[in-house]
C-alpha atoms as a PDB file:
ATOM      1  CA  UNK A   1      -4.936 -19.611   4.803  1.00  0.00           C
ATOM      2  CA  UNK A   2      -3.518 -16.479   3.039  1.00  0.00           C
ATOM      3  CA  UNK A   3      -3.696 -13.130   4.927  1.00  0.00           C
ATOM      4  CA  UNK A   4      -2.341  -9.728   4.205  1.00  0.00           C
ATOM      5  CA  UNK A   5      -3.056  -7.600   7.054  1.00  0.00           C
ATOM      6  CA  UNK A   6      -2.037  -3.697   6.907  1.00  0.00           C
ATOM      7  CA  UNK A   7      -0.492  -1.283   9.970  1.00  0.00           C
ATOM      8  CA  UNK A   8       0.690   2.183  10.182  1.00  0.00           C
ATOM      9  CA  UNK A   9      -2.511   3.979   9.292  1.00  0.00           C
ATOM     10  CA  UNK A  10      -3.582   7.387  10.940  1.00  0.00           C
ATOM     11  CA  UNK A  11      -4.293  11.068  10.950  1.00  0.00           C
ATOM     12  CA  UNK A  12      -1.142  13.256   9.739  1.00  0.00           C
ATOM     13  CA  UNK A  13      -0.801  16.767   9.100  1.00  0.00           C
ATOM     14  CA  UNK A  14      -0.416  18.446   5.290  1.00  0.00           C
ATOM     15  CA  UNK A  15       3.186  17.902   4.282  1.00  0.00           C
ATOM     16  CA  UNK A  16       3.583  15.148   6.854  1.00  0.00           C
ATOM     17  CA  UNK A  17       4.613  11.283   6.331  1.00  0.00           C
ATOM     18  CA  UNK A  18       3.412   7.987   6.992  1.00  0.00           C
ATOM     19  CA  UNK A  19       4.775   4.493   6.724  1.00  0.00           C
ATOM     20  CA  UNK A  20       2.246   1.373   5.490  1.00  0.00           C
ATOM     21  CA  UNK A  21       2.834  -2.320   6.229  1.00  0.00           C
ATOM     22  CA  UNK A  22       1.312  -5.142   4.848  1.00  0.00           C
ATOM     23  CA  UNK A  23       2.184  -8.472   6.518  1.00  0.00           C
ATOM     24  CA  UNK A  24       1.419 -11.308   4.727  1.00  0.00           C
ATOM     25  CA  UNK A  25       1.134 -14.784   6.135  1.00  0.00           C
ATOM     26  CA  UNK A  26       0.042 -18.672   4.414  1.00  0.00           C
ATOM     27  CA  UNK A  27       2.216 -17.414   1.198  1.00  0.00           C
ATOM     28  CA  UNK A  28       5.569 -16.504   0.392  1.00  0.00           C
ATOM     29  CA  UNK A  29       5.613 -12.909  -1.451  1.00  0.00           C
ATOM     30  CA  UNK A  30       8.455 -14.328  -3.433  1.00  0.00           C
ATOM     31  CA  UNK A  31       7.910 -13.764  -6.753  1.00  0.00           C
ATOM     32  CA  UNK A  32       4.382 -12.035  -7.078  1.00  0.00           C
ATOM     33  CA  UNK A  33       3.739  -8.509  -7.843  1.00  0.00           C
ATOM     34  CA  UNK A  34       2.175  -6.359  -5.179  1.00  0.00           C
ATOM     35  CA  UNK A  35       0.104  -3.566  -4.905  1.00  0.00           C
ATOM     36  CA  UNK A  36      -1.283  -0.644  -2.535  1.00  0.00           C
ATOM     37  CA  UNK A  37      -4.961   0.702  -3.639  1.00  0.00           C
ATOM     38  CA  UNK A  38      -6.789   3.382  -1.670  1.00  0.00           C
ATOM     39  CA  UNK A  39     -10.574   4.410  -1.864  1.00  0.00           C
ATOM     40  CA  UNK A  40     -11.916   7.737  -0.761  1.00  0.00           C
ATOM     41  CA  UNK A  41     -15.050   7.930   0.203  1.00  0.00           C
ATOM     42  CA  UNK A  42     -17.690   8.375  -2.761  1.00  0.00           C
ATOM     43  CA  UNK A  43     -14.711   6.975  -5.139  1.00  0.00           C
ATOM     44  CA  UNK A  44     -13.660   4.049  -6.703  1.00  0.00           C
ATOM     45  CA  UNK A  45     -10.885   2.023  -5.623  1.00  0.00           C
ATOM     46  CA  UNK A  46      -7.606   3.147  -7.526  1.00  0.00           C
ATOM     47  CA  UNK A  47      -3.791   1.634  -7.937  1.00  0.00           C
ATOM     48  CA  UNK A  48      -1.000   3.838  -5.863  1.00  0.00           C
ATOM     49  CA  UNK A  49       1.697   1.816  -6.409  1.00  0.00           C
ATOM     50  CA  UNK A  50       3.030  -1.724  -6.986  1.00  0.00           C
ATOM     51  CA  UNK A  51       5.814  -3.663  -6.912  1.00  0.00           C
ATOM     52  CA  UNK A  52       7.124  -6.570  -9.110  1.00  0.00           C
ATOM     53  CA  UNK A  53       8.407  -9.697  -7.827  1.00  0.00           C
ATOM     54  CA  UNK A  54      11.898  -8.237  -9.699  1.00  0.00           C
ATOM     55  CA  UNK A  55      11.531  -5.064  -7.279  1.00  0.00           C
ATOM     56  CA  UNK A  56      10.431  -2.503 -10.171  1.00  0.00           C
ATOM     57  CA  UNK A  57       7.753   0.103  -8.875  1.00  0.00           C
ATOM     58  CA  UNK A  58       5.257   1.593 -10.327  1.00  0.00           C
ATOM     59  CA  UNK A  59       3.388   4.679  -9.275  1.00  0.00           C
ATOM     60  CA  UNK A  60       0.096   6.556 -10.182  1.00  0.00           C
ATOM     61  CA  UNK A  61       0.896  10.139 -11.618  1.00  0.00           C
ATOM     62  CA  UNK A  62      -0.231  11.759  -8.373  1.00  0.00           C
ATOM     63  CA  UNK A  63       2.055  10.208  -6.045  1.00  0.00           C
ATOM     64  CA  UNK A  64       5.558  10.002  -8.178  1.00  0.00           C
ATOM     65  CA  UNK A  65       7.872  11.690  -6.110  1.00  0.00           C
ATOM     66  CA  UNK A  66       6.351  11.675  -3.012  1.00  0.00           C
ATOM     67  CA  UNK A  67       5.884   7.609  -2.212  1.00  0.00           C
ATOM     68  CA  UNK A  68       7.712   5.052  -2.301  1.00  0.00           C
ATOM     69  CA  UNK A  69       6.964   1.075  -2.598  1.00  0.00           C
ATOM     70  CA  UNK A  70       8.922  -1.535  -1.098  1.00  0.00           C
ATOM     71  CA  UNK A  71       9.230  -4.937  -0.162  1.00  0.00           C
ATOM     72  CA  UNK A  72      11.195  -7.078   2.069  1.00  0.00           C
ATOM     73  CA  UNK A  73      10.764 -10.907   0.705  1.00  0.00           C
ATOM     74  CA  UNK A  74      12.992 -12.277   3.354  1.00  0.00           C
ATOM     75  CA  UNK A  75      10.259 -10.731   6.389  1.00  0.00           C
ATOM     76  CA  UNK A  76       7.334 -11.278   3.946  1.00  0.00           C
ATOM     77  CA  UNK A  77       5.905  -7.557   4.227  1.00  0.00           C
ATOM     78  CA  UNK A  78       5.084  -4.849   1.527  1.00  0.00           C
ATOM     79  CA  UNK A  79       6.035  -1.141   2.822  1.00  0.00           C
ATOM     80  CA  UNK A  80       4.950   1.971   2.067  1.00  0.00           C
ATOM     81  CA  UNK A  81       6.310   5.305   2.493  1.00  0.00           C
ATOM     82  CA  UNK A  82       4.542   7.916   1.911  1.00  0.00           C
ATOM     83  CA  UNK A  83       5.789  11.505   2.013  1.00  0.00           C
ATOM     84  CA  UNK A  84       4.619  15.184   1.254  1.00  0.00           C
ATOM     85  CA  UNK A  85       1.287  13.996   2.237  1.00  0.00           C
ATOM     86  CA  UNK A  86      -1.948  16.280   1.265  1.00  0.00           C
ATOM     87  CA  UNK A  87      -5.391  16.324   1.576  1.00  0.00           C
ATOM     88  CA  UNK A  88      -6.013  14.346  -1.398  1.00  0.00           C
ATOM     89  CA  UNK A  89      -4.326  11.464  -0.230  1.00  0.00           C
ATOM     90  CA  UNK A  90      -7.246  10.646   2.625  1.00  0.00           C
ATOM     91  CA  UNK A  91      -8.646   7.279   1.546  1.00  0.00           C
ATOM     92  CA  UNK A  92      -8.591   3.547   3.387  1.00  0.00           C
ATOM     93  CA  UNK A  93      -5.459   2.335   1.882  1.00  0.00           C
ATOM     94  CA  UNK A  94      -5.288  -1.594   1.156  1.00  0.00           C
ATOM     95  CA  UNK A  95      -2.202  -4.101   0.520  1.00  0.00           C
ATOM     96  CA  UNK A  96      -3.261  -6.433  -2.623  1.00  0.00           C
ATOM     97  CA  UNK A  97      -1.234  -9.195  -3.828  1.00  0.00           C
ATOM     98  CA  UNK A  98      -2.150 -11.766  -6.712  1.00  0.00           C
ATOM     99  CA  UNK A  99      -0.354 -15.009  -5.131  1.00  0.00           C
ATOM    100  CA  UNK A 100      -0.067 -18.054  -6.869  1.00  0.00           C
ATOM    101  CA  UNK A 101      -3.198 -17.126  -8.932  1.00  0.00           C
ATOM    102  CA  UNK A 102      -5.626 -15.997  -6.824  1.00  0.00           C
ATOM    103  CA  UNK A 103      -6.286 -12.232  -5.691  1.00  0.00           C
ATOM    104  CA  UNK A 104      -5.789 -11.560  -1.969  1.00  0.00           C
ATOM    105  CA  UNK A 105      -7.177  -8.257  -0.085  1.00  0.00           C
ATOM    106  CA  UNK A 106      -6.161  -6.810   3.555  1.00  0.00           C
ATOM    107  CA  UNK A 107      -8.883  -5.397   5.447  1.00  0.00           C
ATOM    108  CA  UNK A 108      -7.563  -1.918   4.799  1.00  0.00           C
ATOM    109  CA  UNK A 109      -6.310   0.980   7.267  1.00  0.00           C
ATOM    110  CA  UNK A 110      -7.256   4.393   7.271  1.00  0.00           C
ATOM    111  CA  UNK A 111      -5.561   7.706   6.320  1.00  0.00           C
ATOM    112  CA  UNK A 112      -6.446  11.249   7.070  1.00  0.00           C
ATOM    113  CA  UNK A 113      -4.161  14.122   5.845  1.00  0.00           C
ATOM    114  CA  UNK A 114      -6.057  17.322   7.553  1.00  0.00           C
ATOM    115  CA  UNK A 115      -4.910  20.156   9.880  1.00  0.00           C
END
């Protein structure tokens, strides 16, 4: 049984930083693209960032410079570090991965950038 489960999730100041995990257990990451999502409430889910199985990463406009995707294929967990953080940012923030065909989602973990 495939699970991705997420950590690091929580309530940061504007301009502060936060670190994501996604564990993921029943399949090795090795060589499948990953990807972090996040949905505010009243939006739709969107693409932050991803990773390919040959480590490039791609980011949505609004986060270039301020996150960063990683992944550790050895430890089986998908990282994210995210930086400069603003109010915009608050959404539930989920760790997606398309392994060996088939689309698996974490349960999501929250993030709220407020003062």
């Amino acid at each position: 049984q495939v699970q991705l489960v997420e950590s690091g999730g929580g309530l940061v100041q504007p301009g502060g930083s936060l670190i994501l995990s996604c564990a993921i257990s029943g399949k090795r990451l090795d060589p499948y693209t990953m990807g972090w999502y996040r949905q505010a409430p009243g939006k739709q889910r969107e693409l932050v960032a991803e990773i390919s199985g040959g480590m490039m990463p791609n980011y949505v406009d609004s986060v270039k410079g301020r996150f960063t995707i990683s992944r550790d294929n050895r430890k089986n967990i998908v990282s994210l570090q995210m930086n400069n953080l603003r109010p915009e940012d608050t959404a539930v923030y989920y760790c997606q991965g398309a392994l060996g065909g088939n689309v698996y989602w974490g349960q999501g973990t929250q993030v709220t950038v407020s003062s």
